[in-house]
N, C-alpha and C. Protein backbone atom coordinates (compact mmCIF):
# COMPACT_ATOMS: atom_id res chain seq x y z
N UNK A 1 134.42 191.99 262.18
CA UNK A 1 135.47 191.35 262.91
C UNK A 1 136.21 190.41 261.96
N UNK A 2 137.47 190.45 262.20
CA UNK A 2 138.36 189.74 261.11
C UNK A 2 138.86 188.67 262.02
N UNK A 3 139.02 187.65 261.75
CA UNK A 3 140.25 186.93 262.14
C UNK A 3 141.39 186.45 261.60
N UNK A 4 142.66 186.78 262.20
CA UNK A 4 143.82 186.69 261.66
C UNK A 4 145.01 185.93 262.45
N UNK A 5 145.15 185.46 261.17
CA UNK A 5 146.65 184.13 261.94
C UNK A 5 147.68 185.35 262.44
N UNK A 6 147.76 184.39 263.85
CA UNK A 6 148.97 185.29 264.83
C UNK A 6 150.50 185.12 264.11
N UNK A 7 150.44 184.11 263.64
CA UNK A 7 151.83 183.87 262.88
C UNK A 7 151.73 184.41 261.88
N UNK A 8 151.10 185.54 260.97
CA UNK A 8 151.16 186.19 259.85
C UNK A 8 151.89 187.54 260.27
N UNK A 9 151.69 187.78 261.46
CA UNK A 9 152.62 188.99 261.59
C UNK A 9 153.80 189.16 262.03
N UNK A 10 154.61 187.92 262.15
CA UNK A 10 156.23 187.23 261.79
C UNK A 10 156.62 187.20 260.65
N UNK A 11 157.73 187.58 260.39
CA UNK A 11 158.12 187.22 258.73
C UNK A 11 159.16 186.46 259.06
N UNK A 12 159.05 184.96 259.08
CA UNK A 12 159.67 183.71 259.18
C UNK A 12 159.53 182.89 258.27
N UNK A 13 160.49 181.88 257.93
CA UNK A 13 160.43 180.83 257.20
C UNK A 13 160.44 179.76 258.26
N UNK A 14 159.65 178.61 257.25
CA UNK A 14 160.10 177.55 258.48
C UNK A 14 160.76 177.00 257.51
N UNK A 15 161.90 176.10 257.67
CA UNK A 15 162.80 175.19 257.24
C UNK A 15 162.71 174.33 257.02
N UNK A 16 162.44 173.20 256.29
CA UNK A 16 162.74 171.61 256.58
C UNK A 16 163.72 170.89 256.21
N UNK A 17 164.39 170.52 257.22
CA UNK A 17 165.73 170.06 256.79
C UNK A 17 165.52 168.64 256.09
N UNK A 18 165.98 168.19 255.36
CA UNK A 18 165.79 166.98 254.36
C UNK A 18 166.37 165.73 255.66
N UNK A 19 165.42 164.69 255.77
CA UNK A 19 165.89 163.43 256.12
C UNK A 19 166.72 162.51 255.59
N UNK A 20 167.42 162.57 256.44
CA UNK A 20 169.21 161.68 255.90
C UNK A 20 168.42 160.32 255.38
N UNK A 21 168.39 159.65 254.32
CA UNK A 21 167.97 158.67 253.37
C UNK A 21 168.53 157.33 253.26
N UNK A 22 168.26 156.38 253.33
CA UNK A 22 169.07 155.08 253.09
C UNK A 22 169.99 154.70 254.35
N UNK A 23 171.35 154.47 253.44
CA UNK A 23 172.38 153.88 254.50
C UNK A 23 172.81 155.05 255.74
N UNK A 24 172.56 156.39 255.47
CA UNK A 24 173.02 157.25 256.46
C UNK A 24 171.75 157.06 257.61
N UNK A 25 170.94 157.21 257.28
CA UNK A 25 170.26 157.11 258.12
C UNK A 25 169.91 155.54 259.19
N UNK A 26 170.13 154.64 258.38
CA UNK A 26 170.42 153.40 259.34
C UNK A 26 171.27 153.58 259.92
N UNK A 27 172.80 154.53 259.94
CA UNK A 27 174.20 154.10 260.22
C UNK A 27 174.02 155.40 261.12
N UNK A 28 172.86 155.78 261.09
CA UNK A 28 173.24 157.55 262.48
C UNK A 28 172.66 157.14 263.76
N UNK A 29 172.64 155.65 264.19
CA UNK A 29 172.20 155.36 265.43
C UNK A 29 173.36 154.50 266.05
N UNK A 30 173.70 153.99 267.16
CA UNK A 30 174.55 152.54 267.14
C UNK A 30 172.79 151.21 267.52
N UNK A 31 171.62 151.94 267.64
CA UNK A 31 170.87 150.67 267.96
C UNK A 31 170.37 150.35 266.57
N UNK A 32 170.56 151.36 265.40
CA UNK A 32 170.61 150.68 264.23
C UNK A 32 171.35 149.89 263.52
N UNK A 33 172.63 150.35 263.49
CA UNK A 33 173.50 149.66 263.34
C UNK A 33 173.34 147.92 263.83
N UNK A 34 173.28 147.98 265.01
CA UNK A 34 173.20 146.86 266.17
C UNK A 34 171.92 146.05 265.36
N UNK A 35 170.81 146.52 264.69
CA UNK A 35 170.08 145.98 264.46
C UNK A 35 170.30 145.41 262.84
N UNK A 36 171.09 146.20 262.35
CA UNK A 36 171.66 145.93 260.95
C UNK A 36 172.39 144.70 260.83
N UNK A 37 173.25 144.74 261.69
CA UNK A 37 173.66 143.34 262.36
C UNK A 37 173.12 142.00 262.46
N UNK A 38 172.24 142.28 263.56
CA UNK A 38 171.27 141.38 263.29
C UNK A 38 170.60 140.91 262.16
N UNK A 39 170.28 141.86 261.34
CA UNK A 39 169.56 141.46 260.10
C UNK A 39 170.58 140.36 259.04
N UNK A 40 171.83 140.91 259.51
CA UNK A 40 172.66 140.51 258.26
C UNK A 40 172.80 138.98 258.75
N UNK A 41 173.45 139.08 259.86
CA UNK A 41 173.16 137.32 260.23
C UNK A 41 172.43 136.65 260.45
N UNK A 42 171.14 137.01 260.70
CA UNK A 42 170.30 136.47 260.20
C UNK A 42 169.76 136.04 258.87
N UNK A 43 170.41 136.71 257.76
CA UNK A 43 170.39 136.51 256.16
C UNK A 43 171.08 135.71 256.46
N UNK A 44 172.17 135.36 256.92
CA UNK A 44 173.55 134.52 256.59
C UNK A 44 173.03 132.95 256.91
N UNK A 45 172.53 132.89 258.39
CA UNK A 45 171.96 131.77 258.56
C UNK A 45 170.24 131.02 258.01
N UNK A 46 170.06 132.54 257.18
CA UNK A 46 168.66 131.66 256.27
C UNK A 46 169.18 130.48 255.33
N UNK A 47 170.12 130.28 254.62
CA UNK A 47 169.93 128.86 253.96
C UNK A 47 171.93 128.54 253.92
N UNK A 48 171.81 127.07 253.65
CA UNK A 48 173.32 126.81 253.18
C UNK A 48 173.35 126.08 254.84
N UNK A 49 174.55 124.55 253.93
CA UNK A 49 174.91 123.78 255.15
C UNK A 49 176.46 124.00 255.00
N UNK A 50 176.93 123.17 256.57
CA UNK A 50 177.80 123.47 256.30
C UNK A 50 179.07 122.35 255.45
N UNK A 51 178.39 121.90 254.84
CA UNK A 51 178.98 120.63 253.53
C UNK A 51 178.61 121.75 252.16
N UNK A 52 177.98 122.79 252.01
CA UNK A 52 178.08 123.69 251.02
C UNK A 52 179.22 123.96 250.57
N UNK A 53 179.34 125.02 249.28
CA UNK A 53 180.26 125.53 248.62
C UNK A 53 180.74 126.59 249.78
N UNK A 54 182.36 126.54 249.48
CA UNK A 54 182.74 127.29 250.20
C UNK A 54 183.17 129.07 249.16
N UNK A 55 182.36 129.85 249.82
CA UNK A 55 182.52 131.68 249.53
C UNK A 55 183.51 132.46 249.45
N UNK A 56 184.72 131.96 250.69
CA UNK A 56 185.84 132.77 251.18
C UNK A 56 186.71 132.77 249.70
N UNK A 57 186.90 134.35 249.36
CA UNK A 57 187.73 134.79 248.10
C UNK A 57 189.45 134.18 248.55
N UNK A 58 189.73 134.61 249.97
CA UNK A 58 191.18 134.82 250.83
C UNK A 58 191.62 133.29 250.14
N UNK A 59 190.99 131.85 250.82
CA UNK A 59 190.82 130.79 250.63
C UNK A 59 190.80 130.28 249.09
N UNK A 60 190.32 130.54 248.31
CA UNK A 60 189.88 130.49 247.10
C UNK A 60 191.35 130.90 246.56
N UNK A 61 191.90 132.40 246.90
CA UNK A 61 193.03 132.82 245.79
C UNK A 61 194.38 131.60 246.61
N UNK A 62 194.28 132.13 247.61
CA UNK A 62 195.51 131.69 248.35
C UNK A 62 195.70 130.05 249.00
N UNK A 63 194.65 129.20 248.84
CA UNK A 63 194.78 128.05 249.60
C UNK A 63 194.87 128.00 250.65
N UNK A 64 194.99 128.98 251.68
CA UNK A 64 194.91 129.76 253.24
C UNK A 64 193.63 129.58 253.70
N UNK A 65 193.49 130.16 254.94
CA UNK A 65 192.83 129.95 255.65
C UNK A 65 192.71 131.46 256.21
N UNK A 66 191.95 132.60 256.24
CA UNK A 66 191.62 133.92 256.36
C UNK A 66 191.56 133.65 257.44
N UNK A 67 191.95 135.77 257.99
CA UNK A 67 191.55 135.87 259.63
C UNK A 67 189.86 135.62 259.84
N UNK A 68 189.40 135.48 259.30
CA UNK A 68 187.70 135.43 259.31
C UNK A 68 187.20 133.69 258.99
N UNK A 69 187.92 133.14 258.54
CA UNK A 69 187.71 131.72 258.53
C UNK A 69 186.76 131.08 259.62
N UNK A 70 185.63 130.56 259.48
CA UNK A 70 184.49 130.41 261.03
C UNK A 70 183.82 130.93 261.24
N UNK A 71 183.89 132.62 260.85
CA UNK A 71 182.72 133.42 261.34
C UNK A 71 181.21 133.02 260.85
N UNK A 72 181.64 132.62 259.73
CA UNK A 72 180.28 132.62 258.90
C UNK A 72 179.32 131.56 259.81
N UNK A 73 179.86 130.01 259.87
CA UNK A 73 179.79 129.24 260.84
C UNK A 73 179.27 129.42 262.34
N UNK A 74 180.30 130.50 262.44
CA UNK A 74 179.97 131.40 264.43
C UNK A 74 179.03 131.65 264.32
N UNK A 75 178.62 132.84 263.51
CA UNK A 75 177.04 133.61 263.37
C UNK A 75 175.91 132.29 262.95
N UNK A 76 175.97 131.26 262.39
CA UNK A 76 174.89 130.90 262.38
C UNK A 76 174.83 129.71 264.17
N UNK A 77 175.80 129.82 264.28
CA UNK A 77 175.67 129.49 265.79
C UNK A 77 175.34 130.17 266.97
N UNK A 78 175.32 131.07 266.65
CA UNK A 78 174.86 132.05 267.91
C UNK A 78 173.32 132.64 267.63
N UNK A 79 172.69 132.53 266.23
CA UNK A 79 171.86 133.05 266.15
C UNK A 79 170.87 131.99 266.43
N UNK A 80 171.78 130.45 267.24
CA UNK A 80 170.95 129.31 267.42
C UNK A 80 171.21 129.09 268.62
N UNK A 81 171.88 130.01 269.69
CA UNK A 81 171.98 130.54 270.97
C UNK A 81 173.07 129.44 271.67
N UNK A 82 174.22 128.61 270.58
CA UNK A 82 175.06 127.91 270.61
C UNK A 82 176.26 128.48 270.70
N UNK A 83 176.46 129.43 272.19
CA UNK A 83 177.75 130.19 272.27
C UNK A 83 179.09 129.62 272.22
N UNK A 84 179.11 128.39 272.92
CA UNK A 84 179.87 127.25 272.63
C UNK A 84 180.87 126.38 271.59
N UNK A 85 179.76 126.77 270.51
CA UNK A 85 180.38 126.24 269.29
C UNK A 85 180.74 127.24 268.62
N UNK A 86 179.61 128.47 268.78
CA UNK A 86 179.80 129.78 268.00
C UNK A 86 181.59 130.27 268.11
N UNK A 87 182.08 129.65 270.06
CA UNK A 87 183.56 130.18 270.00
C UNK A 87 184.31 129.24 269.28
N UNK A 88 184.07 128.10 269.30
CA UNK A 88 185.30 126.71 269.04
C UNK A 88 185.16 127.24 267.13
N UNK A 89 184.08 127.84 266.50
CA UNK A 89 184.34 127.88 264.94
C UNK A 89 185.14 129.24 264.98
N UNK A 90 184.74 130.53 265.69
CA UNK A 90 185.33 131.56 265.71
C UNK A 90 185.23 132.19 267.02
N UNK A 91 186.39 132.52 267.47
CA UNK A 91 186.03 133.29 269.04
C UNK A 91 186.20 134.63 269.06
N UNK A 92 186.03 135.34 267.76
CA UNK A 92 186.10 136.77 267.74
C UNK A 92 184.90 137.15 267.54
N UNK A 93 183.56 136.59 267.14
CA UNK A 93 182.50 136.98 266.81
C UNK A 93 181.42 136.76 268.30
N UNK A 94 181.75 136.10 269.38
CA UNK A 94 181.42 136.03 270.28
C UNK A 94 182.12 137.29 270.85
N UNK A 95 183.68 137.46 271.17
CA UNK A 95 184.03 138.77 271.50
C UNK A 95 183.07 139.90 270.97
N UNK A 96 182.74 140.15 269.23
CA UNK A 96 182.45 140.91 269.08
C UNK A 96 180.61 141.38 269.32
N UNK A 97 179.96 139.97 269.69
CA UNK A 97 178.38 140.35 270.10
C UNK A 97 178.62 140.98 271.61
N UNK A 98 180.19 140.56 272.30
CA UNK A 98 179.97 141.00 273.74
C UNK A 98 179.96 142.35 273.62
N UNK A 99 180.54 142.99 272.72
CA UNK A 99 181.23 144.40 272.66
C UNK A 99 180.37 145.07 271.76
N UNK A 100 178.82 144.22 271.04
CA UNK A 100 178.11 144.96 270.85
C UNK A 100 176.82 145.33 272.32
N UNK A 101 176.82 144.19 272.81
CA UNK A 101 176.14 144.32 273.96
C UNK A 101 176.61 145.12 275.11
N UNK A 102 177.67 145.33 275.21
CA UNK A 102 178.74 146.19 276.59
C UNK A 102 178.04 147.90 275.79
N UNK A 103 178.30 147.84 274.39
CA UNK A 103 178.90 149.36 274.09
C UNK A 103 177.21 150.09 274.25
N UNK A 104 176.62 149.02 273.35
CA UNK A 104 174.89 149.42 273.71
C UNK A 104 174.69 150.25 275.07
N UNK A 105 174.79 149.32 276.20
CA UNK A 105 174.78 149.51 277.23
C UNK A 105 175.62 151.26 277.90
N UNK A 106 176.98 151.16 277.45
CA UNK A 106 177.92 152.47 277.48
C UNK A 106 176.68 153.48 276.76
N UNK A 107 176.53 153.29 275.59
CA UNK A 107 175.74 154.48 275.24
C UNK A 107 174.24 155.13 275.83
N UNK A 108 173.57 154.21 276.20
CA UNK A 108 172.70 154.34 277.28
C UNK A 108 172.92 155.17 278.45
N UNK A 109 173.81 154.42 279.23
CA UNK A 109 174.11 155.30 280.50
C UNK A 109 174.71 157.02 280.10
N UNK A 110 175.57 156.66 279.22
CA UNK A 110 176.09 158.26 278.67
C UNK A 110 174.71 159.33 278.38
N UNK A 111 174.31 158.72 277.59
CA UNK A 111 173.56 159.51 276.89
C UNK A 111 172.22 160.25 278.27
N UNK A 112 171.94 159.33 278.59
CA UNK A 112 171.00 159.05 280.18
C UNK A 112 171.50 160.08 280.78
N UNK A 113 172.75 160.35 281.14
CA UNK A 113 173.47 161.26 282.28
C UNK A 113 174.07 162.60 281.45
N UNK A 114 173.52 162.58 280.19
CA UNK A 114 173.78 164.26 279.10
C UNK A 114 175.26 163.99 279.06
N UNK A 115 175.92 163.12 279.32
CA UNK A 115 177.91 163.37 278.71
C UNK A 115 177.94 163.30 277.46
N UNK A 116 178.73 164.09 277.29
CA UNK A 116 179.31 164.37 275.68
C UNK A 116 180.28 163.23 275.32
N UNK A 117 180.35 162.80 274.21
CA UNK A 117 181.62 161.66 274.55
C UNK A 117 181.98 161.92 272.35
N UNK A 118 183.37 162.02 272.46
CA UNK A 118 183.40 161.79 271.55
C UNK A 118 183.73 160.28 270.30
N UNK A 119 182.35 160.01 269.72
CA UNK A 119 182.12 158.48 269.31
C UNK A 119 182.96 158.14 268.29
N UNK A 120 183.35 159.29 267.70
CA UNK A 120 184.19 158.88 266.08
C UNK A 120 185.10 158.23 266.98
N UNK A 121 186.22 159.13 267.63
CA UNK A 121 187.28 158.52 268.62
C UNK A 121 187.13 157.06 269.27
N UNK A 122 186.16 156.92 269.84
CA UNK A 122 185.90 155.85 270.27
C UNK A 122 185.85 154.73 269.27
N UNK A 123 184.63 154.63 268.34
CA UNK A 123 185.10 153.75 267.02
C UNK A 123 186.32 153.49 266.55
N UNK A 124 187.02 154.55 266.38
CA UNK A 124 188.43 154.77 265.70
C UNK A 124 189.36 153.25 266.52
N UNK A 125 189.06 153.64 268.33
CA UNK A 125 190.13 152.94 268.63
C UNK A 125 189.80 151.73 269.05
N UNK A 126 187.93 151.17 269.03
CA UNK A 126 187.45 150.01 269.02
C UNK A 126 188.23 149.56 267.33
N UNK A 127 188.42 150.13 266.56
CA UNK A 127 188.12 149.74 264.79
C UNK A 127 189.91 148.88 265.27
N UNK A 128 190.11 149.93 265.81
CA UNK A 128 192.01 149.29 266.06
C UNK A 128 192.37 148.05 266.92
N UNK A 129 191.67 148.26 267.75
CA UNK A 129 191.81 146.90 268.67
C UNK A 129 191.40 146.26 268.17
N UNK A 130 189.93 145.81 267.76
CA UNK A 130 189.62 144.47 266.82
C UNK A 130 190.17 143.75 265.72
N UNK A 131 191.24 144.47 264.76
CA UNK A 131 192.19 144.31 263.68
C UNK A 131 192.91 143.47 264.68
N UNK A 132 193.98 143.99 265.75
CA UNK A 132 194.90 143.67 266.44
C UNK A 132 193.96 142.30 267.04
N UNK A 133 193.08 142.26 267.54
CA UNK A 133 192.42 140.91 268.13
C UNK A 133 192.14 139.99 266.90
N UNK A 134 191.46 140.36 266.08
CA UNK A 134 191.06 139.27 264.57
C UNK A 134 192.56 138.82 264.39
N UNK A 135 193.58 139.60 264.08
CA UNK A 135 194.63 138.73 263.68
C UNK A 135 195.67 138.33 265.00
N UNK A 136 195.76 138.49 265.95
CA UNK A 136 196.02 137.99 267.27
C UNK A 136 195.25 136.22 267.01
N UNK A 137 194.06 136.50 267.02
CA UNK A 137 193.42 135.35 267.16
C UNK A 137 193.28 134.46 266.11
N UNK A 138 193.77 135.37 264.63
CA UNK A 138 194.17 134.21 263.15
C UNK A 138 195.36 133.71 263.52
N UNK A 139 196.71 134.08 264.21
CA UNK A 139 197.78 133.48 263.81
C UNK A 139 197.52 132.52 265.29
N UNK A 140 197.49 132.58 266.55
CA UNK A 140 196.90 131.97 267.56
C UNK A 140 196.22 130.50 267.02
N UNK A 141 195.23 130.49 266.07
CA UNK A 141 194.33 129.56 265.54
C UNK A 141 195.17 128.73 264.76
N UNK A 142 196.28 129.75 263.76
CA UNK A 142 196.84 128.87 262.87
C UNK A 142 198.49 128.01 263.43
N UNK A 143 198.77 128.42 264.12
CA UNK A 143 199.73 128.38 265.00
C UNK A 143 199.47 126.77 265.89
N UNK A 144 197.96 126.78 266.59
CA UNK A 144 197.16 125.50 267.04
C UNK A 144 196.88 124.63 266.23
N UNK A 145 196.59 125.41 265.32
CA UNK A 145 195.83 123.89 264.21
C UNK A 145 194.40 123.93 264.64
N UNK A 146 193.40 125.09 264.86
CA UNK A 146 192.29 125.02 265.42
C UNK A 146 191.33 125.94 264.78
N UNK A 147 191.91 126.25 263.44
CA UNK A 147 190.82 126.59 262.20
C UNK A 147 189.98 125.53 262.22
N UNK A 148 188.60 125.21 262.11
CA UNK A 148 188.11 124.31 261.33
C UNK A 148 188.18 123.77 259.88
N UNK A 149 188.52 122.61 259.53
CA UNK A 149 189.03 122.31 258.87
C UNK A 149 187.46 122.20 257.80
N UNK A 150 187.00 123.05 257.15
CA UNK A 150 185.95 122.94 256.19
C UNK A 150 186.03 122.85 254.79
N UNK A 151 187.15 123.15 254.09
CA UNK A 151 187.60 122.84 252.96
C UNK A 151 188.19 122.00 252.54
């Protein structure tokens, strides 16, 4: 009596498709992403006050005041659950944790109920509105006089 693998009398390959590596593979989820996020501001608010050297290149070449002027500030305020101040330094980075928390949520239910949705599109026209809101809300700021004055 012999025994013989049932799968020897298939002539199949099996395949292994190579695992997407590094940045693709963090960037092929949005709860990675979302978590990438997190990580980064959380780097941001590990050290540095805010009487430190100031980073901003925009500032530095131009004597201006960038559409991003605060954020840096925002994020270490929110990651200290200071939504408050996080808006009065920047109120686009509060917009933008809402719209990471809303979209989270969107992808959940989609995905939950099998809809197809196409995401590039969607990014595409989140990527557009937020340009139009960041600088909506730079000239708004500069217009007030309600940059923080850190330099």
């Amino acid at each position: 009596m012999t025994i013989t693998d049932p799968d020897a009398r298939h002539d199949h390959q099996v395949s292994a498709q190579p695992r997407p590596s590094g940045f693709r593979w963090l960037s092929a989820s949005p709860v990675r992403i979302a978590l990438l996020v997190v990580a980064a501001v959380l780097v941001v608010d590990a050290g540095g006050t805010d009487d430190g050297p100031g980073v901003c290149v925009f500032r530095r070449c131009t004597g201006g005041y960038c559409p991003g002027c605060g954020m840096t500030r925002s994020a270490r305020h929110l990651t200290r659950g200071q939504i408050g101040s996080a808006w009065q330094d920047h109120p686009f980075l509060v917009l933008a944790a809402a719209q990471v928390i809303v979209a989270g949520s969107v992808y959940g239910v989609v995905r939950r109920i099998g809809r197809t949705v196409d995401w590039n599109r969607v990014l595409v026209v989140l990527g557009i509105v937020n340009v139009v809101l960041i600088t909506g809300i730079w000239i708004a700021r500069l217009v007030d006089g309600s940059i923080p004055r850190f330099f």
